[in-house]
Protein backbone atom coordinates (compact mmCIF):
# COMPACT_ATOMS: atom_id res chain seq x y z
CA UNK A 1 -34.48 -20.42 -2.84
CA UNK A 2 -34.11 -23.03 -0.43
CA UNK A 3 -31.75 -22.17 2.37
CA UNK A 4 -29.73 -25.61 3.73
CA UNK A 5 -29.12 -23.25 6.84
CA UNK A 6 -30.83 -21.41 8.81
CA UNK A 7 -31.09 -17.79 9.00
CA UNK A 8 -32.00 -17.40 12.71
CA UNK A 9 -31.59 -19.38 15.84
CA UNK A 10 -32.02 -19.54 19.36
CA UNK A 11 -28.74 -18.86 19.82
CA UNK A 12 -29.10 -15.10 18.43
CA UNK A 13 -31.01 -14.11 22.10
CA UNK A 14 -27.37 -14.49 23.66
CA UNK A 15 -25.00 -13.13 20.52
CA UNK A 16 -26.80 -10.22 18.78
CA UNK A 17 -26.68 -8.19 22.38
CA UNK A 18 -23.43 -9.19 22.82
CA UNK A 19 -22.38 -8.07 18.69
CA UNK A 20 -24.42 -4.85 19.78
CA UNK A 21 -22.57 -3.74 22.66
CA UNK A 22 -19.24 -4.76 21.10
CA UNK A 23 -20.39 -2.24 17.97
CA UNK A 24 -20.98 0.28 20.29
CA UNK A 25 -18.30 0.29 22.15
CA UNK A 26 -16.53 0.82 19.49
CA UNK A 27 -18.96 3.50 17.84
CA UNK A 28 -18.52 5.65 21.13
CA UNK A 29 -14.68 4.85 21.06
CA UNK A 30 -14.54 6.49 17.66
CA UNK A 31 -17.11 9.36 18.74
CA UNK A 32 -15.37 10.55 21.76
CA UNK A 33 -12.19 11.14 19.66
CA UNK A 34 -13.89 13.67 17.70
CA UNK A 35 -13.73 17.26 19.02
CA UNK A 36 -16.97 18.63 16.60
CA UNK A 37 -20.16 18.09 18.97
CA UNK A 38 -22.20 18.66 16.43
CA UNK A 39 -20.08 15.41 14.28
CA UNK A 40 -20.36 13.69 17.43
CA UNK A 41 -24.44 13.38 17.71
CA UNK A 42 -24.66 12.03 14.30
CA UNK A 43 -22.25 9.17 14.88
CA UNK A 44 -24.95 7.79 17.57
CA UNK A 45 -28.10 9.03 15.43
CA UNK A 46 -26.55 7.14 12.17
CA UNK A 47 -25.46 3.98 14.33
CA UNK A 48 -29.41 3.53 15.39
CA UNK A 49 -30.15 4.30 12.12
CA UNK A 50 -28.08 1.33 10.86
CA UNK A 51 -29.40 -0.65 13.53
CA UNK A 52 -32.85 -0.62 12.85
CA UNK A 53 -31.98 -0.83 8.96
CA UNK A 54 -30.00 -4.22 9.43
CA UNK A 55 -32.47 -5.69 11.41
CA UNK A 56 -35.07 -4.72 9.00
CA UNK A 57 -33.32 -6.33 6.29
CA UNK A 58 -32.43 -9.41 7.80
CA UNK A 59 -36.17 -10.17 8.47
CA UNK A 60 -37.25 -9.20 4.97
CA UNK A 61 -34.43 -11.18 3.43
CA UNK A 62 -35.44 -14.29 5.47
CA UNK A 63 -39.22 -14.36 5.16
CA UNK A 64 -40.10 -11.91 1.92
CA UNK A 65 -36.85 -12.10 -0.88
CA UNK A 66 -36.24 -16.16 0.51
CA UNK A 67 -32.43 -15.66 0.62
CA UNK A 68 -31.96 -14.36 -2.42
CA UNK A 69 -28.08 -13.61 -3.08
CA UNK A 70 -27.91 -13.34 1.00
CA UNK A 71 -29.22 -16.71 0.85
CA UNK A 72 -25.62 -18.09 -1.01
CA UNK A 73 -23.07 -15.82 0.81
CA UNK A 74 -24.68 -17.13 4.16
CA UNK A 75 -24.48 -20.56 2.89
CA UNK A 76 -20.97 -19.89 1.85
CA UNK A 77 -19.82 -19.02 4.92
CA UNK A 78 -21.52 -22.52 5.87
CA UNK A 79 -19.22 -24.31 3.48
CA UNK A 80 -16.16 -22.73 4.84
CA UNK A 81 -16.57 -23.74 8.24
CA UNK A 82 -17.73 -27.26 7.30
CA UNK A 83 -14.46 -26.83 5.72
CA UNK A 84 -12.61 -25.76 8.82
CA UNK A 85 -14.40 -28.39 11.15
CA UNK A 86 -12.57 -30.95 9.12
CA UNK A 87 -9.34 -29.44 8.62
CA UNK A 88 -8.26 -25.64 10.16
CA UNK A 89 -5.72 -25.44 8.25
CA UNK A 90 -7.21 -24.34 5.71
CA UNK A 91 -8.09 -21.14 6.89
CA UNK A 92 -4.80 -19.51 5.18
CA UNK A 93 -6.28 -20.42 1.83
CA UNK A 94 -9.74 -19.66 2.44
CA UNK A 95 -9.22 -15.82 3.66
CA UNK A 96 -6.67 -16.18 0.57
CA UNK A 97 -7.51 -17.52 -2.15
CA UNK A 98 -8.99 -14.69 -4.61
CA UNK A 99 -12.00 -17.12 -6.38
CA UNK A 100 -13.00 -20.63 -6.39
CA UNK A 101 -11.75 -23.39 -9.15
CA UNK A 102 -11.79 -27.21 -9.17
CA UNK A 103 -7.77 -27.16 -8.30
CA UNK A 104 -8.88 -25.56 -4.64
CA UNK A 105 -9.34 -28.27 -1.58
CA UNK A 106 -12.80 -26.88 -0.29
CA UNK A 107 -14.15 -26.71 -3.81
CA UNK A 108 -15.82 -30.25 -2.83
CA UNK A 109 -18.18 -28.31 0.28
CA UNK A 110 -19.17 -25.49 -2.30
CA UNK A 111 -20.50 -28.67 -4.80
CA UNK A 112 -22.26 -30.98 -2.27
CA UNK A 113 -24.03 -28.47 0.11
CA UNK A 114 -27.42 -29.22 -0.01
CA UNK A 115 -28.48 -25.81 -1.11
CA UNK A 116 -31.29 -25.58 -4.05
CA UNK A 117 -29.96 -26.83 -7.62
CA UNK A 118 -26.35 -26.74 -6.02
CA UNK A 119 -25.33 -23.37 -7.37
CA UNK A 120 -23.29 -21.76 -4.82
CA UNK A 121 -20.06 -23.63 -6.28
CA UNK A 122 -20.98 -22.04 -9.56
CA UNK A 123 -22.18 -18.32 -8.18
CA UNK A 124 -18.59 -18.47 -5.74
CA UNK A 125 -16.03 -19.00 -9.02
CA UNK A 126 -16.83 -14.96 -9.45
CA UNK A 127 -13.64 -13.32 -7.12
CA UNK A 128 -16.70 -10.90 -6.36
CA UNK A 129 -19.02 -13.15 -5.29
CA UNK A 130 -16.71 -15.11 -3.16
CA UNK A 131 -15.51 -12.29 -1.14
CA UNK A 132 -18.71 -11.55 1.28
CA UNK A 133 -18.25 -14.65 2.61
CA UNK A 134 -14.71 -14.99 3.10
CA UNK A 135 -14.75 -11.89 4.78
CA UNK A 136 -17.81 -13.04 7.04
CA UNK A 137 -15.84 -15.99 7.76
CA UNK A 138 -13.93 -13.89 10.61
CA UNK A 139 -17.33 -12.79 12.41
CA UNK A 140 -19.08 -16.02 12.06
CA UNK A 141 -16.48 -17.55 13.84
CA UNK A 142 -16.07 -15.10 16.36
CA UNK A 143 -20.22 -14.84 16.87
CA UNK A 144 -20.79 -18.27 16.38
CA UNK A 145 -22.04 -18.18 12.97
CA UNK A 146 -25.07 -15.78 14.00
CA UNK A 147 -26.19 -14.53 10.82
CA UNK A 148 -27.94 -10.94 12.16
CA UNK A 149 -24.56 -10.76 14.11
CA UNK A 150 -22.53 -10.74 10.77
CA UNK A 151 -24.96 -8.39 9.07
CA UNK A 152 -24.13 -5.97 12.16
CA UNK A 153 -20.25 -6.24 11.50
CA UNK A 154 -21.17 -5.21 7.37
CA UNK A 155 -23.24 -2.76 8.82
CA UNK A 156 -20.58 -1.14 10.39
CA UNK A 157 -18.07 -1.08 7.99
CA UNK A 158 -20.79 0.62 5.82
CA UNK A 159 -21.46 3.19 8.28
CA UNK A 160 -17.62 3.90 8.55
CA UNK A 161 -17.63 4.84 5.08
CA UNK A 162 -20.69 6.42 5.51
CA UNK A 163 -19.48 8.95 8.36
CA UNK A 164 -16.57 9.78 6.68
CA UNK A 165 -18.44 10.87 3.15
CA UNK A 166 -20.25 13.05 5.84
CA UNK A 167 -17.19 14.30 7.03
CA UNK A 168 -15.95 15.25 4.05
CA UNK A 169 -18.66 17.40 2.83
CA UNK A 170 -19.39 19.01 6.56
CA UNK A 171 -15.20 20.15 6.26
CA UNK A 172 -16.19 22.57 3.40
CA UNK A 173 -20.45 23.31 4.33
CA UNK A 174 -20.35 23.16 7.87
CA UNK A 175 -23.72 25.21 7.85
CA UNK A 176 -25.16 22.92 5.51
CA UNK A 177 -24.77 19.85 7.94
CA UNK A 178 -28.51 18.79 8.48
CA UNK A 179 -28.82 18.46 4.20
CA UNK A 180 -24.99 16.46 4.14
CA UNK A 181 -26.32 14.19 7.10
CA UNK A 182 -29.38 13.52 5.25
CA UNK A 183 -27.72 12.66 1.90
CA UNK A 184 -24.96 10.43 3.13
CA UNK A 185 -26.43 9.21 6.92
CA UNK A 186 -30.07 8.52 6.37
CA UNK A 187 -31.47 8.45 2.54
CA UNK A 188 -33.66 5.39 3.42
CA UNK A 189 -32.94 2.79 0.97
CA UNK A 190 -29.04 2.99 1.05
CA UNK A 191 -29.27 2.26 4.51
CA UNK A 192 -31.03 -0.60 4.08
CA UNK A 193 -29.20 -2.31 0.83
CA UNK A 194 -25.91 -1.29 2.88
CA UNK A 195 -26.74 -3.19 6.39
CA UNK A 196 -26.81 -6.52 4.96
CA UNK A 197 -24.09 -10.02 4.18
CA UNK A 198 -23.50 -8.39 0.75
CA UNK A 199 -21.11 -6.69 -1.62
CA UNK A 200 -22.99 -3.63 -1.36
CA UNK A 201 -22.35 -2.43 1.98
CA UNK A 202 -18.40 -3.32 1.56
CA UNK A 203 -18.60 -1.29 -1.68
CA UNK A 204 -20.32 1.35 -0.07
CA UNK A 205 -18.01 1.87 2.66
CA UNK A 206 -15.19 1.72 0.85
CA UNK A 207 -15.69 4.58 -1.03
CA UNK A 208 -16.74 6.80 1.57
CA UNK A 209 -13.05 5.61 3.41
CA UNK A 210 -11.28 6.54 -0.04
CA UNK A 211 -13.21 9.63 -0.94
CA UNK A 212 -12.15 10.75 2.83
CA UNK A 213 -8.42 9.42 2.50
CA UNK A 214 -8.26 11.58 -0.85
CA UNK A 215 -9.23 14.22 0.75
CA UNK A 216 -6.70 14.23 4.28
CA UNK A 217 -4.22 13.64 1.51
CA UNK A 218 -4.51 16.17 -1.61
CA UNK A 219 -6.47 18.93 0.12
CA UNK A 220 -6.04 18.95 4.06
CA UNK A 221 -2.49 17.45 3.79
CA UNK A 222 -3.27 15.76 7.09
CA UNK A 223 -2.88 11.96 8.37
CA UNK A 224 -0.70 10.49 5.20
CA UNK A 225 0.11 7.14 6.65
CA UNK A 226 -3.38 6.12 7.84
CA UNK A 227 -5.28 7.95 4.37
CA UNK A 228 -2.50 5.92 2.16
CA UNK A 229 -3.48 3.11 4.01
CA UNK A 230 -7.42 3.44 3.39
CA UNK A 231 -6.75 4.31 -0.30
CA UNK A 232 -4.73 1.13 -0.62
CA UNK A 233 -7.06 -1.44 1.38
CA UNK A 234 -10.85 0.17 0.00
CA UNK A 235 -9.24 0.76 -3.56
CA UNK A 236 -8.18 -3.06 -3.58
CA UNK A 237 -11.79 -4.08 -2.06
CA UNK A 238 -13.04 -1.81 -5.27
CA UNK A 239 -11.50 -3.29 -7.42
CA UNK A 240 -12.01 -7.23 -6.54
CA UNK A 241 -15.36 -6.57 -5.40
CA UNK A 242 -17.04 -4.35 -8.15
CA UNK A 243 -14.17 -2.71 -10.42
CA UNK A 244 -17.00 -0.38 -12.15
CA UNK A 245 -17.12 1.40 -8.80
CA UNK A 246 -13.49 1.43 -8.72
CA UNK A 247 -13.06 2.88 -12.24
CA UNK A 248 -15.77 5.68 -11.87
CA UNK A 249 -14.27 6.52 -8.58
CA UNK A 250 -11.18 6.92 -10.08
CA UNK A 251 -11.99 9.21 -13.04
CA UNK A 252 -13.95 10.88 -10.63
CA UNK A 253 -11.55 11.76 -7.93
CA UNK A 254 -9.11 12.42 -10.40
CA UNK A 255 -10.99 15.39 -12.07
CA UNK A 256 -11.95 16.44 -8.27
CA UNK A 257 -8.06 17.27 -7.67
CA UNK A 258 -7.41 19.17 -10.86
CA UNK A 259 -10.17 21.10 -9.58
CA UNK A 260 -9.48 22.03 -6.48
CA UNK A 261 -6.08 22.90 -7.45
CA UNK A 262 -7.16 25.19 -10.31
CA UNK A 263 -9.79 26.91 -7.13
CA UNK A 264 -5.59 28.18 -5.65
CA UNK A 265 -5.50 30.80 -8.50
CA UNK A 266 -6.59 33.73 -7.56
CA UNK A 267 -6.96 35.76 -10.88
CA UNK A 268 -10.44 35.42 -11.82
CA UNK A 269 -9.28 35.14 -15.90
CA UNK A 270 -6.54 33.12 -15.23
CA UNK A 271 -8.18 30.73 -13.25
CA UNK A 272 -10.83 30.31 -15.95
CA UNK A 273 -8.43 29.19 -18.48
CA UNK A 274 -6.93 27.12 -16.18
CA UNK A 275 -10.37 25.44 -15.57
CA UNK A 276 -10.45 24.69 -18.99
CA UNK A 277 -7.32 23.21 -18.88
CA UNK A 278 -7.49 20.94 -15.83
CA UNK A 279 -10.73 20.01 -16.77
CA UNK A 280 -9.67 18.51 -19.85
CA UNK A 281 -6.32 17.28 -18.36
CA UNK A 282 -8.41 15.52 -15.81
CA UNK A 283 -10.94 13.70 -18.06
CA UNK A 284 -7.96 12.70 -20.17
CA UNK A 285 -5.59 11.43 -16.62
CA UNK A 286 -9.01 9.68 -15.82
CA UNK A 287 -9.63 8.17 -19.23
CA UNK A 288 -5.99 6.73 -19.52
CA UNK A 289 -6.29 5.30 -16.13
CA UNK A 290 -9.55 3.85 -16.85
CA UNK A 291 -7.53 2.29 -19.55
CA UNK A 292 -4.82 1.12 -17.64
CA UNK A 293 -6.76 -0.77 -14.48
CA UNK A 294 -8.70 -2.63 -17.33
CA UNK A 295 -5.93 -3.92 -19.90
CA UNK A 296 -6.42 -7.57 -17.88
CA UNK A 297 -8.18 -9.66 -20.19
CA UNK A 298 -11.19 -10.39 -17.84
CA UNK A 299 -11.92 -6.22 -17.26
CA UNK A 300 -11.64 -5.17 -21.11
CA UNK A 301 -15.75 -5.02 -20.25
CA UNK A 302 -14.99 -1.93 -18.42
CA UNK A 303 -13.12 0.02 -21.15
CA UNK A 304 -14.73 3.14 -22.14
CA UNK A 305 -15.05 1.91 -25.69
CA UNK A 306 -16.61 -1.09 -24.87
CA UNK A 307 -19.19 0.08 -22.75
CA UNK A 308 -22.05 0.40 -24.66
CA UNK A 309 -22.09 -3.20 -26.38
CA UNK A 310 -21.22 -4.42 -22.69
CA UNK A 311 -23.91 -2.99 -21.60
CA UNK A 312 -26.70 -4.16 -24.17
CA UNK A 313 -24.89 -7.83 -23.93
CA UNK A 314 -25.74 -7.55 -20.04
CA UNK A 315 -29.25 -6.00 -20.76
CA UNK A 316 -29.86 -9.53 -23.08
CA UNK A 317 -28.91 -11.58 -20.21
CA UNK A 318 -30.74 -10.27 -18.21
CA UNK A 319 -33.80 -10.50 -20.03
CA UNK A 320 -33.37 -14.35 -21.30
CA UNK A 321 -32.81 -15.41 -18.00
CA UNK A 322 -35.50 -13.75 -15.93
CA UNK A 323 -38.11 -13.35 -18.90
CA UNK A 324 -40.94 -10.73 -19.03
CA UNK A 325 -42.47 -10.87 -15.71
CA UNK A 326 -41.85 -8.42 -12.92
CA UNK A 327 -40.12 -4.72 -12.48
CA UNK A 328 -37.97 -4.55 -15.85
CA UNK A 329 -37.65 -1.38 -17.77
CA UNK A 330 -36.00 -1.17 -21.44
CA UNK A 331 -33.50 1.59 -22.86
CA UNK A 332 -32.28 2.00 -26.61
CA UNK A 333 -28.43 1.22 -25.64
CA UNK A 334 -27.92 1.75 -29.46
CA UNK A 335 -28.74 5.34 -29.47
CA UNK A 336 -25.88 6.71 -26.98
CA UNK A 337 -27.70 10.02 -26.23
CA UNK A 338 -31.05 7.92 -25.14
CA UNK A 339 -28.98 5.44 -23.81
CA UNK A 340 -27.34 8.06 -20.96
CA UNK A 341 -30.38 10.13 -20.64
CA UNK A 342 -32.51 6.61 -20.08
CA UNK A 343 -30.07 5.29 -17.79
CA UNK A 344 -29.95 8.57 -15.59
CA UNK A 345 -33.59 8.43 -15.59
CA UNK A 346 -33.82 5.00 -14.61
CA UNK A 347 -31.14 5.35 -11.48
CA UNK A 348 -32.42 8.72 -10.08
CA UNK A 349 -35.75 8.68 -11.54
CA UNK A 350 -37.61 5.29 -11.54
CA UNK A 351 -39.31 3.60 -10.39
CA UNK A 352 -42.12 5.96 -10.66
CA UNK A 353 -44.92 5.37 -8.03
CA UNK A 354 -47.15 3.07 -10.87
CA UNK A 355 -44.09 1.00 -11.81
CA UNK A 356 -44.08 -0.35 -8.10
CA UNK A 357 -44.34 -3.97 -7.62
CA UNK A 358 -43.01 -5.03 -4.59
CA UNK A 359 -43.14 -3.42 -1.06
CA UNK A 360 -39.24 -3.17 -0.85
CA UNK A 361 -39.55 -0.58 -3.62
CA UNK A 362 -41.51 1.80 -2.16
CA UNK A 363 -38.86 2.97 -0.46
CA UNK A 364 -36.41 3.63 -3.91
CA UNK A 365 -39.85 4.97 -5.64
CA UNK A 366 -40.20 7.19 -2.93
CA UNK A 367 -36.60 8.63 -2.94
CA UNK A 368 -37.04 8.62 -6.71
CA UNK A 369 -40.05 11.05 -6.49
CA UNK A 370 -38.15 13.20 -4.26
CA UNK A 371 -35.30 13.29 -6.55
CA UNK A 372 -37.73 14.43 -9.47
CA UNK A 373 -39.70 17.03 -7.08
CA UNK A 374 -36.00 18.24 -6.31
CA UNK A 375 -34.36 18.49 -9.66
CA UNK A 376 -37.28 19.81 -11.69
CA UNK A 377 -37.49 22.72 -9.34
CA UNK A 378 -34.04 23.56 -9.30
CA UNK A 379 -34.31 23.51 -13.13
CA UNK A 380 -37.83 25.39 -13.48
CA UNK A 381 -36.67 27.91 -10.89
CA UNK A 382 -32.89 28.39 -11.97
CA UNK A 383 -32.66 27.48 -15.51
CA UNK A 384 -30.45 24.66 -17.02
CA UNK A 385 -27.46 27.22 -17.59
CA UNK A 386 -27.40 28.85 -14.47
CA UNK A 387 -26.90 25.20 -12.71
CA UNK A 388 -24.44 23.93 -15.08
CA UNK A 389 -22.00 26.67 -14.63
CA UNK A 390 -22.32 26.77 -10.83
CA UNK A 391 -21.66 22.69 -11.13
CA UNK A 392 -18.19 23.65 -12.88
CA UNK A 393 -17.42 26.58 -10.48
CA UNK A 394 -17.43 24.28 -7.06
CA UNK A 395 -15.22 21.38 -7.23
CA UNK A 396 -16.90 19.50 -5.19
CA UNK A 397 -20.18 19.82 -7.12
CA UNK A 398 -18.65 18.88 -9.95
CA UNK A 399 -17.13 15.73 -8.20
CA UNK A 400 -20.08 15.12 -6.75
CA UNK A 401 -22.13 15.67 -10.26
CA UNK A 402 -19.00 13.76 -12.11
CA UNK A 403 -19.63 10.66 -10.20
CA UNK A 404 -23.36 10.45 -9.75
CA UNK A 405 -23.83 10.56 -13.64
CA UNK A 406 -21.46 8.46 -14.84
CA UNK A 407 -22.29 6.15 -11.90
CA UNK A 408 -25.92 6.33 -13.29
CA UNK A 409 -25.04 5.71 -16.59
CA UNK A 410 -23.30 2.69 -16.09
CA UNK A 411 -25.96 0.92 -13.43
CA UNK A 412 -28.66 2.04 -15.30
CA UNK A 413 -27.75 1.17 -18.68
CA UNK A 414 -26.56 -2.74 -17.45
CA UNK A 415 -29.28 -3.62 -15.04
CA UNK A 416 -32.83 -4.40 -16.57
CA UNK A 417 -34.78 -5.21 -12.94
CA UNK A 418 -35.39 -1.80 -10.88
CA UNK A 419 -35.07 -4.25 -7.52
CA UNK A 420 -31.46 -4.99 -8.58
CA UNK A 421 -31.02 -1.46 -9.58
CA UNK A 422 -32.11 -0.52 -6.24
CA UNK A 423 -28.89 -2.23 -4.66
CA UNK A 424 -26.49 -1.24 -7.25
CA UNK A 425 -27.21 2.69 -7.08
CA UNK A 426 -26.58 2.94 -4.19
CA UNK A 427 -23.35 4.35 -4.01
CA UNK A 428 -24.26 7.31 -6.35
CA UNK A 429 -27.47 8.35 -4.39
CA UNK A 430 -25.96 10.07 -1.66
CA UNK A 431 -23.69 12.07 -4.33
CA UNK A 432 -26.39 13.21 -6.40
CA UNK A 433 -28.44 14.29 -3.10
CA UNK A 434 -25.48 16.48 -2.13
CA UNK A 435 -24.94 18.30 -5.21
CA UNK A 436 -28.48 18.96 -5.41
CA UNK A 437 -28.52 20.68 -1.93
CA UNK A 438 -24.99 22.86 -2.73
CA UNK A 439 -26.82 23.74 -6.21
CA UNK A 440 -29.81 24.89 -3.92
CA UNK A 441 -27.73 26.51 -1.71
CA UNK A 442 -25.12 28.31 -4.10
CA UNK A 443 -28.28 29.64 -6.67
CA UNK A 444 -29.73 30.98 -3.47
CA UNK A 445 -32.69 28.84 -4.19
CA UNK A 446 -35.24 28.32 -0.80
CA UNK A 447 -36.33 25.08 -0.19
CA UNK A 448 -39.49 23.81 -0.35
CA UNK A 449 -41.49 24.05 2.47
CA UNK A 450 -42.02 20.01 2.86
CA UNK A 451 -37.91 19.49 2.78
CA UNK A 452 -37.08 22.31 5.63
CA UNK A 453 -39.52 20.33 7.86
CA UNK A 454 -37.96 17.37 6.79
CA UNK A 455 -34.63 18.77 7.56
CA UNK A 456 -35.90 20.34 11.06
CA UNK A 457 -35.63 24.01 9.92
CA UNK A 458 -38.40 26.65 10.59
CA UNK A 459 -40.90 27.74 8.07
């Protein structure tokens, strides 16, 4: 694509020091409030981490992807402030305004830009789409529209989510921390599809703020106001942004709850039969407020029953509009059972090392090898029913296990390009990584010799 706007400029020697030591101020702010040391170390390892992740991505989405949807949420932000030069008070509207239509005043910048074939007016009419860029509104004014500076402030809003999904696991394995830091701090490709001006890193961070809220609120009964508040503001950002996420979460948490209530019981029998009970009072809470969220007309895509011709509708899209060339991979969405066990494949899976044609890939082929190495070991070594019933006897494995598969499903099954895929995973990945290491871990199962050094343990 052809950017009207520059990505970099001299003007980023002066700002993205200045954005840097800002973010960290605020970083070691945060980390000197927490009394865990150990909680502490990984808020600075994570933040360089991120760092060196946005950075990377910035540089690969200027000179290898082109722009790429980067390219029109930059250019966005470009229109708004063209905007704003001519009249400020539009602002109101602009950080306002859910989508774009021809009744809005700064519709006419979005259609006369100057980008390539004119499309952001087109790509910003999505509510979606147009919200990266009215959020980066606020730090491209305050940085002076420096574009690496914006993709820090994403960055850290990502790695507040991020933090706080480690957080949440460390409360209940605190011995496990170097496998939880790994799985939600530094699995290599979410950090670098979560460190850039997109929806992903919003989305990403957003559920690691609600996961965490959930859990001050149902389970540690601790900090109600401010966990309301986070389940309010990151559900809303959900649910504008990418409602799938929102809905998955949602079942997801839900069954999570019932869980960990039913784990109060002491009585061994009785507490079986009350599994049973809450398991199937969960999935049918989560189901009927599935159904609920998407009675608007324009989410009736995301209905459970409608899933599967959604998906093979979105498949076809995809496929007419980018044609036969490149990373694409087929499923039979007709068949349900191949259509979830394709789709998990796909997401956790794929792209195996052959099917790599791009050098950003390596990095999810790589994780994707690990994943298989991981999971067919667990399964050779501990059978299918020994896992499954030690899934359904933690709560959080099965929250964890809940949410990575049906995640999966629904990614895998709608997205025909394993780049794309790539981005959109990326919220499951760090789920499915943890319930892999607790399954390790409660089957008594060593690791392999490659993942302790990995992980800095002895062999």
């Amino acid at each position: 694509m052809l950017l009207a706007t520059p990505f970099f400029t001299v003007n980023d020697f002066f700002l993205v020091p200045l954005c840097l030591v800002i973010m960290y101020a605020i970083l070691r702010a945060r980390a000197n409030s927490c009394k865990d040391v150990v909680v502490r170390k990984y808020y600075f390892k994570a933040f360089y981490f991120k760092v060196f992740c946005t950075v990377a991505y910035a540089v690969i989405t200027a000179y290898y992807f082109g722009g790429g949807d980067t390219g029109l949420y930059f250019q966005a932000i470009q229109d708004f402030r063209a905007a704003l030069s001519d009249d400020f008070s539009f602002f109101p509207g602009i950080i306002l305004t859910p989508k774009l239509d021809d009744s809005n005043p700064v519709s006419p910048y979005f259609m006369f830009d100057n980008y390539e074939n004119d499309v952001t007016y087109n790509y910003m009419r999505n509510a979606g789409n147009l919200f990266p860029p009215r959020l980066g509104l606020i730090p491209s004014l305050v940085f002076f529209n420096s574009y690496l500076s914006i993709c820090f402030c994403f960055m850290m809003f990502a790695l507040g989510g991020a933090i706080r999904l480690f957080k949440t696991f460390y409360y209940y394995y605190p011995n496990a921390r170097r496998e939880i830091a790994m799985a939600t701090l530094f699995l290599p490709s979410v950090g670098f599809w979560s460190s850039g001006l997109l929806k992903d890193p919003i989305c990403f961070g957003a559920v690691g703020f609600f996961v965490y809220a959930v859990q001050n609120i149902f389970m540690k009964k601790t900090r109600i106001a401010a966990s309301i508040f986070w389940i309010v503001v990151s559900g809303y950002l959900l649910y504008v942004i990418k409602t799938y996420i929102f809905l998955v979460l949602l079942l997801s948490v839900t069954i999570w709850i019932f869980a960990e209530t039913n784990q109060l019981i002491k009585d061994k029998t009785l507490r079986q039969i009350f599994a049973a009970i809450t398991f199937t009072i969960g999935i049918s809470a989560g189901y009927f407020l599935v159904q609920y969220f998407t009675a608007d007309e324009t989410l009736r895509q995301y209905q459970l029953d409608n899933l599967l011709t959604s998906a093979e509708s979105q498949r076809a899209g995809y496929q007419a509009i980018q044609g036969p060339q490149g990373s694409y991979y087929s499923i039979n969405a007709s068949n349900p059972v191949l259509l979830v066990l394709n789709s998990i494949g796909a997401t956790f899976f794929r792209p195996f090392l052959w099917e790599i044609r791009s050098a950003p890939a390596m990095l999810s082929a790589l994780e994707a090898f690990v994943f298989t190495i991981l999971t067919l070991y667990l399964f050779f070594k501990k059978g299918l029913s020994k896992t499954f019933r030690l899934i359904f006897k933690d709560p959080r494995a099965l929250f964890c296990f809940i949410f990575a598969i049906v995640f999966a499903v629904g990614v895998g099954a709608s997205t025909a390009n394993f780049g794309t895929l790539s981005r959109y995973k990326i919220p499951c990945m760090p789920f499915y990584m943890v319930m892999l290491f607790l399954l390790y871990r409660g089957t008594g199962l060593a690791y392999p010799n490659w993942l302790k050094r990995l992980l800095g343990y002895n062999t």
